[in-house]
N, C-alpha and C. Protein backbone atom coordinates (compact mmCIF):
# COMPACT_ATOMS: atom_id res chain seq x y z
N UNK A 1 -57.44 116.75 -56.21
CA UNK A 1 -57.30 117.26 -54.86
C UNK A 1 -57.04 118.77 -54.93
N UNK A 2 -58.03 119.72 -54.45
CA UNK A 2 -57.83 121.02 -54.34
C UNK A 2 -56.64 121.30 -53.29
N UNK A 3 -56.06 122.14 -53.50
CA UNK A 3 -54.68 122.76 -53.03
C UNK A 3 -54.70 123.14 -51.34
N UNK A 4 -55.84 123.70 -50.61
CA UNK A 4 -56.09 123.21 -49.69
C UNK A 4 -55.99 122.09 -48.94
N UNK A 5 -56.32 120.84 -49.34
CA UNK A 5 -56.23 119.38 -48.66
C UNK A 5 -54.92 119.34 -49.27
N UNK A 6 -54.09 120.06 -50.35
CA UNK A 6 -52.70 119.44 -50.45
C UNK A 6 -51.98 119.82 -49.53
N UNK A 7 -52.04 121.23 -48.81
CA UNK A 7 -51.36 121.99 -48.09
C UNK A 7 -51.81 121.16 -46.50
N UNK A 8 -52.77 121.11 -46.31
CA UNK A 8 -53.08 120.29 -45.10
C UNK A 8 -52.55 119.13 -44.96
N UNK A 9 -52.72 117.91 -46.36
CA UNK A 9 -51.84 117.01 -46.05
C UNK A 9 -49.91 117.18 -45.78
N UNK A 10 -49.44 117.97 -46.06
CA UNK A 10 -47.99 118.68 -45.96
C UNK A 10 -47.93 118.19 -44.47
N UNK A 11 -49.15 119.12 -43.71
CA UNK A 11 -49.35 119.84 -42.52
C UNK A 11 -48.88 118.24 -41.69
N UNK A 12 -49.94 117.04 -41.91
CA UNK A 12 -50.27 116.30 -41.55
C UNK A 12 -49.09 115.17 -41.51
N UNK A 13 -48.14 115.22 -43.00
CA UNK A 13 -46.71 114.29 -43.16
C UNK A 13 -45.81 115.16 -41.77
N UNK A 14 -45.91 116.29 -41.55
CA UNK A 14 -44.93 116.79 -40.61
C UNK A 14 -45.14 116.60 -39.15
N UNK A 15 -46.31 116.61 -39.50
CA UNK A 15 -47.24 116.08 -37.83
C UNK A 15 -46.65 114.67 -37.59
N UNK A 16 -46.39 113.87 -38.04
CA UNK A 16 -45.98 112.74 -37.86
C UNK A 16 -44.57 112.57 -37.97
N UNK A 17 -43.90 113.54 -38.36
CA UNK A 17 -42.42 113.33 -38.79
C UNK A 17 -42.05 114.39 -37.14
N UNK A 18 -43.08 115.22 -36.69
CA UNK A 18 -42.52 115.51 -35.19
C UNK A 18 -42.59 114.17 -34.07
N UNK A 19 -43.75 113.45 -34.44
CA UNK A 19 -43.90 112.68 -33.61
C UNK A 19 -42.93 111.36 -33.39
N UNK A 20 -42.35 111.32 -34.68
CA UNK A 20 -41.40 110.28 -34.83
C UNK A 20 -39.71 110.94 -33.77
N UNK A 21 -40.18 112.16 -34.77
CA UNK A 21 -38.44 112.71 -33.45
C UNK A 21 -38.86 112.95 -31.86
N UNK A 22 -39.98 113.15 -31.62
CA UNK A 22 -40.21 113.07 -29.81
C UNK A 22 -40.19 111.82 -29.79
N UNK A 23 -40.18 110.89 -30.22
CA UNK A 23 -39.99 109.65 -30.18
C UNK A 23 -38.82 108.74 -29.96
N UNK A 24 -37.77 109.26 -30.97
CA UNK A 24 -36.29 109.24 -30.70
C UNK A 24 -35.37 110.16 -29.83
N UNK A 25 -36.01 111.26 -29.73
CA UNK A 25 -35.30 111.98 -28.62
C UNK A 25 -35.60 111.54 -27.30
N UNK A 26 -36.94 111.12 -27.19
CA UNK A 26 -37.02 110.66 -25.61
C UNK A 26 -36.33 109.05 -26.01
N UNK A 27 -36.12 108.67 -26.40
CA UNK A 27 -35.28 107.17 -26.41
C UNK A 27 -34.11 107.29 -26.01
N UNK A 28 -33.12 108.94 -26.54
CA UNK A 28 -32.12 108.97 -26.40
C UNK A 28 -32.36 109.82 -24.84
N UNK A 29 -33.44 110.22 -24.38
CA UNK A 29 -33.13 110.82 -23.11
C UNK A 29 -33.23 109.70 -22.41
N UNK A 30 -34.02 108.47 -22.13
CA UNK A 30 -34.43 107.27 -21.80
C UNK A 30 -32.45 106.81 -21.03
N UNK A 31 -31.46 106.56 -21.88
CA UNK A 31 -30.14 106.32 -22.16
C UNK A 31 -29.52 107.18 -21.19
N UNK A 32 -29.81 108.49 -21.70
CA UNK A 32 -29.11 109.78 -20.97
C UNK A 32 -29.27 109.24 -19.65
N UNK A 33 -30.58 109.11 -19.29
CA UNK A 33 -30.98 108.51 -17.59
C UNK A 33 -30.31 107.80 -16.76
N UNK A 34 -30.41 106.37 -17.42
CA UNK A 34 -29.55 105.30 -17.40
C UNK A 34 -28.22 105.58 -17.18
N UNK A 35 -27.55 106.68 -18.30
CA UNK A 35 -25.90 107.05 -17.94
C UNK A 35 -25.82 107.47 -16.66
N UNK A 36 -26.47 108.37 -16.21
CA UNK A 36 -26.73 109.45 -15.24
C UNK A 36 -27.15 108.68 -13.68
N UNK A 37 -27.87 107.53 -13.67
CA UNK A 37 -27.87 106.83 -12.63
C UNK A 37 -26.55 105.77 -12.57
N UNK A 38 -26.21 105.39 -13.44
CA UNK A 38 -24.55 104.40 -13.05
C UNK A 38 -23.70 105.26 -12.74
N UNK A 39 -23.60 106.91 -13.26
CA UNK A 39 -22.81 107.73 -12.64
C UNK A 39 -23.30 108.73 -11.46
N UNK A 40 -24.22 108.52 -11.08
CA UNK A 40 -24.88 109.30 -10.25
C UNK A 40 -24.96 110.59 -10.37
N UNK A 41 -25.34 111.02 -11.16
CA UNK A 41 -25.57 112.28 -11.96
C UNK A 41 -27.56 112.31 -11.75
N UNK A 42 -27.10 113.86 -11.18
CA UNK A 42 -28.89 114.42 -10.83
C UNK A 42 -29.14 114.49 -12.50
N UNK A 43 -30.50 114.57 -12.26
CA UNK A 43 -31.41 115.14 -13.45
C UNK A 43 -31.44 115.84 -14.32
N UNK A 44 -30.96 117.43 -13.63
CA UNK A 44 -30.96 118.39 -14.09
C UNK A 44 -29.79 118.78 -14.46
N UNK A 45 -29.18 118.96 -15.39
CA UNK A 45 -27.68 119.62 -15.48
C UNK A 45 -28.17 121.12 -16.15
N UNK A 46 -28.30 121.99 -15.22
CA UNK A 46 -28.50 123.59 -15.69
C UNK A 46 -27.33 124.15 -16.57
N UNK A 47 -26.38 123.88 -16.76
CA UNK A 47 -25.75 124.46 -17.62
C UNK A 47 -26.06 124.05 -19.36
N UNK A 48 -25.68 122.90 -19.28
CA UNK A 48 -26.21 121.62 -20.52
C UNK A 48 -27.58 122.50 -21.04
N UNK A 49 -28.68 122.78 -19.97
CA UNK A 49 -29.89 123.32 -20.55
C UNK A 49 -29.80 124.95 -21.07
N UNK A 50 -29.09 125.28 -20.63
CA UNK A 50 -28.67 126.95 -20.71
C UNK A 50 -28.11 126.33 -22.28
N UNK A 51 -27.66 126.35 -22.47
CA UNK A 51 -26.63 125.69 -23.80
C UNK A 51 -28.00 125.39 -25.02
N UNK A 52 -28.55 124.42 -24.76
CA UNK A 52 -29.70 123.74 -25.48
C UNK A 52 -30.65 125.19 -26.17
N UNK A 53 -31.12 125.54 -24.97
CA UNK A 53 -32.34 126.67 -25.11
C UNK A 53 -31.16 127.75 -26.25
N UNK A 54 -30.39 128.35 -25.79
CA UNK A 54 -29.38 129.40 -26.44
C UNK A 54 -29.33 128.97 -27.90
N UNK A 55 -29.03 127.56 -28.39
CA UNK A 55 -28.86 126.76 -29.46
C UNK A 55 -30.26 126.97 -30.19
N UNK A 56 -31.22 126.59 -29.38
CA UNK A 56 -32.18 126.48 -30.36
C UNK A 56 -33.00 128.08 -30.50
N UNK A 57 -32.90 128.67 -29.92
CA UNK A 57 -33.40 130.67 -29.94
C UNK A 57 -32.48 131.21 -30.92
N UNK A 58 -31.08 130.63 -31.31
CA UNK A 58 -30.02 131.09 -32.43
C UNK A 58 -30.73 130.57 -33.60
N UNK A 59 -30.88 129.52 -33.63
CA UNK A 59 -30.99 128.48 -35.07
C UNK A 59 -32.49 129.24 -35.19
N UNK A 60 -33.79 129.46 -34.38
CA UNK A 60 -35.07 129.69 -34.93
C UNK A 60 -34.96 130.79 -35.52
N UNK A 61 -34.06 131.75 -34.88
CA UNK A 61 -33.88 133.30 -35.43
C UNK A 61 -33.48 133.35 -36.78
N UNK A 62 -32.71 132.34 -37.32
CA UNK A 62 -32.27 132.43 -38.60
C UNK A 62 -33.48 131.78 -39.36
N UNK A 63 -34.40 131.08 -39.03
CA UNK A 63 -35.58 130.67 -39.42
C UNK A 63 -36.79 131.66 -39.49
N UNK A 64 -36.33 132.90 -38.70
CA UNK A 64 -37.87 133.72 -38.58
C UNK A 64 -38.66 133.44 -37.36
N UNK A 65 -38.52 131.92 -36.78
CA UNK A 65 -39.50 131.22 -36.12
C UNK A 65 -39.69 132.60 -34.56
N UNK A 66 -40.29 132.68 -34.02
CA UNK A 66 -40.51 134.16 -32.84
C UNK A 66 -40.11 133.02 -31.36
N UNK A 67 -38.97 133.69 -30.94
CA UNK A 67 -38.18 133.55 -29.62
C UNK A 67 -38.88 132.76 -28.55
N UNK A 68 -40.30 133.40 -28.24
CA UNK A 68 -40.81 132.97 -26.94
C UNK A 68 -42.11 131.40 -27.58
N UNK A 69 -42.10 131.54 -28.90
CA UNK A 69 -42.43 130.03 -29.53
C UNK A 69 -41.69 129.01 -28.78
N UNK A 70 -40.47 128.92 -29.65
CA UNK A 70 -39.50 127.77 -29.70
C UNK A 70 -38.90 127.55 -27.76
N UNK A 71 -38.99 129.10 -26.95
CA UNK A 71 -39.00 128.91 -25.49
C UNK A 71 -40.03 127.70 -24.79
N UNK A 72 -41.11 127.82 -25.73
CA UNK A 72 -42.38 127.65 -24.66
C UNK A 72 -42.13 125.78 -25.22
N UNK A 73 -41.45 125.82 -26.27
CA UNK A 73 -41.59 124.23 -27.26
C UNK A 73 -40.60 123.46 -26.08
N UNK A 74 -39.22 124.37 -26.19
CA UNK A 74 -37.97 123.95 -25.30
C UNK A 74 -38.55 123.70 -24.16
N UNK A 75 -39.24 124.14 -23.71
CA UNK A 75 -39.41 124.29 -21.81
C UNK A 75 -40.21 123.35 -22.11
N UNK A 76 -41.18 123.44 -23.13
CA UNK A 76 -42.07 121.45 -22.62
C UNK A 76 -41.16 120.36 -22.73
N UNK A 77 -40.76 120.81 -24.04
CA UNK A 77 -40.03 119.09 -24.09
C UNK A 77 -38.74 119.13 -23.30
N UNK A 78 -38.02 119.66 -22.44
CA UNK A 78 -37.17 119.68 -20.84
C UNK A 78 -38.14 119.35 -20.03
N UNK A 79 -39.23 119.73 -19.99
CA UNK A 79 -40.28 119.27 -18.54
C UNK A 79 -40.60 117.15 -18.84
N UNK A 80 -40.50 117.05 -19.72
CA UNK A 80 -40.79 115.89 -20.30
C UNK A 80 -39.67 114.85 -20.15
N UNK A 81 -38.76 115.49 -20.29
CA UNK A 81 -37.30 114.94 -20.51
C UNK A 81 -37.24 114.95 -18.93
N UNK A 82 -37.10 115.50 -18.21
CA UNK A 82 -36.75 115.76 -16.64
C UNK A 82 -37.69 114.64 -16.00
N UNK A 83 -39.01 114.57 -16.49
CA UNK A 83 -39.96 113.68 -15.98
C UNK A 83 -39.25 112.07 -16.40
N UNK A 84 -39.02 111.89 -17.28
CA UNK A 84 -38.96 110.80 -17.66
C UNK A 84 -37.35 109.91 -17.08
N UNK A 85 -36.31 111.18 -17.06
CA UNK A 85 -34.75 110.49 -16.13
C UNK A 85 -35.50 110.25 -14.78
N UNK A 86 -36.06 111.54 -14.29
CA UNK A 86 -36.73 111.71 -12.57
C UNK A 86 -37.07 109.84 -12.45
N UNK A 87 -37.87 109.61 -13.28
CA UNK A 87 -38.89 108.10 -13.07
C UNK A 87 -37.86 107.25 -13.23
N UNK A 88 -37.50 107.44 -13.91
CA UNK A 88 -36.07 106.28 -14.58
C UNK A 88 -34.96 105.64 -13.55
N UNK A 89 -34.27 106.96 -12.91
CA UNK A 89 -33.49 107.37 -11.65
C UNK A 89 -34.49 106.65 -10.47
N UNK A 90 -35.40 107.22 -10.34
CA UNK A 90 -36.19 106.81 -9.01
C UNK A 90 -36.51 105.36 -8.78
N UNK A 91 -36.96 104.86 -10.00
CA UNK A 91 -37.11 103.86 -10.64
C UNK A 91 -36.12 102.61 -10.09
N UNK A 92 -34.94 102.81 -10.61
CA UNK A 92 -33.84 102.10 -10.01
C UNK A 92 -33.32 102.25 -8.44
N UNK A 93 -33.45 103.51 -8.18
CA UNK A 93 -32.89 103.68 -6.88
C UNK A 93 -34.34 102.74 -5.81
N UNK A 94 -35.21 102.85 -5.99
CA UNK A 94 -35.77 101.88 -5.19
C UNK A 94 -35.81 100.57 -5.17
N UNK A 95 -35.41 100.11 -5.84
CA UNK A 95 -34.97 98.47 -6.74
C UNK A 95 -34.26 98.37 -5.99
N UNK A 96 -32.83 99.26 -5.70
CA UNK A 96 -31.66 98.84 -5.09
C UNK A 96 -32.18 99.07 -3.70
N UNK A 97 -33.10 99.94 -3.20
CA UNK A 97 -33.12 100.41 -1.82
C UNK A 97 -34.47 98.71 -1.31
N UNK A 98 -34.96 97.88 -1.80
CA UNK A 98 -35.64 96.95 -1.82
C UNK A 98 -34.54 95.85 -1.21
N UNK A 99 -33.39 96.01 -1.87
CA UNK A 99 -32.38 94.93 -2.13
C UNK A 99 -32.16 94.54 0.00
């Protein structure tokens, strides 16, 4: 195997090792939801996200990784996360509003 297809396969074990953690992180946002509707807690907690984004723009910087990257990564996977309590929340609240 020329060093090329070795470096690609690398590429390809990590490709799947992201897909496994969007996988478990939305499981654990899935939960978050759930907490958030027995306590009636909105969607969005803007501070919590202020916190997150700050966390991860510190940690890439010590990586090299460039600021408005890891922004544009954060802001999808929050748009994703927000989508998925939003449905979750809504989800239930019409169940009960059926009742």
């Amino acid at each position: 195997m020329n060093s090329l297809m070795k470096l690609r396969k690398n590429i390809d074990q990590f490709d799947r090792e992201l897909i496994n953690i969007f996988y478990k992180r939305f499981s654990v946002v899935k939960k978050v939801a759930m907490y958030k509707k027995q306590n009636n807690l909105k969607p969005l907690d803007s501070t919590r996200w202020h916190e997150v984004v700050s966390k991860m723009v510190r940690l890439s910087k010590k990586k090299k990784i460039p600021e408005n990257f890891i922004k544009s990564i954060a802001n999808s996977i929050h748009k994703e996360s927000l989508r998925i309590e939003r449905n979750i929340i809504s989800k239930n609240l019409l169940k009960n509003a059926k009742k």
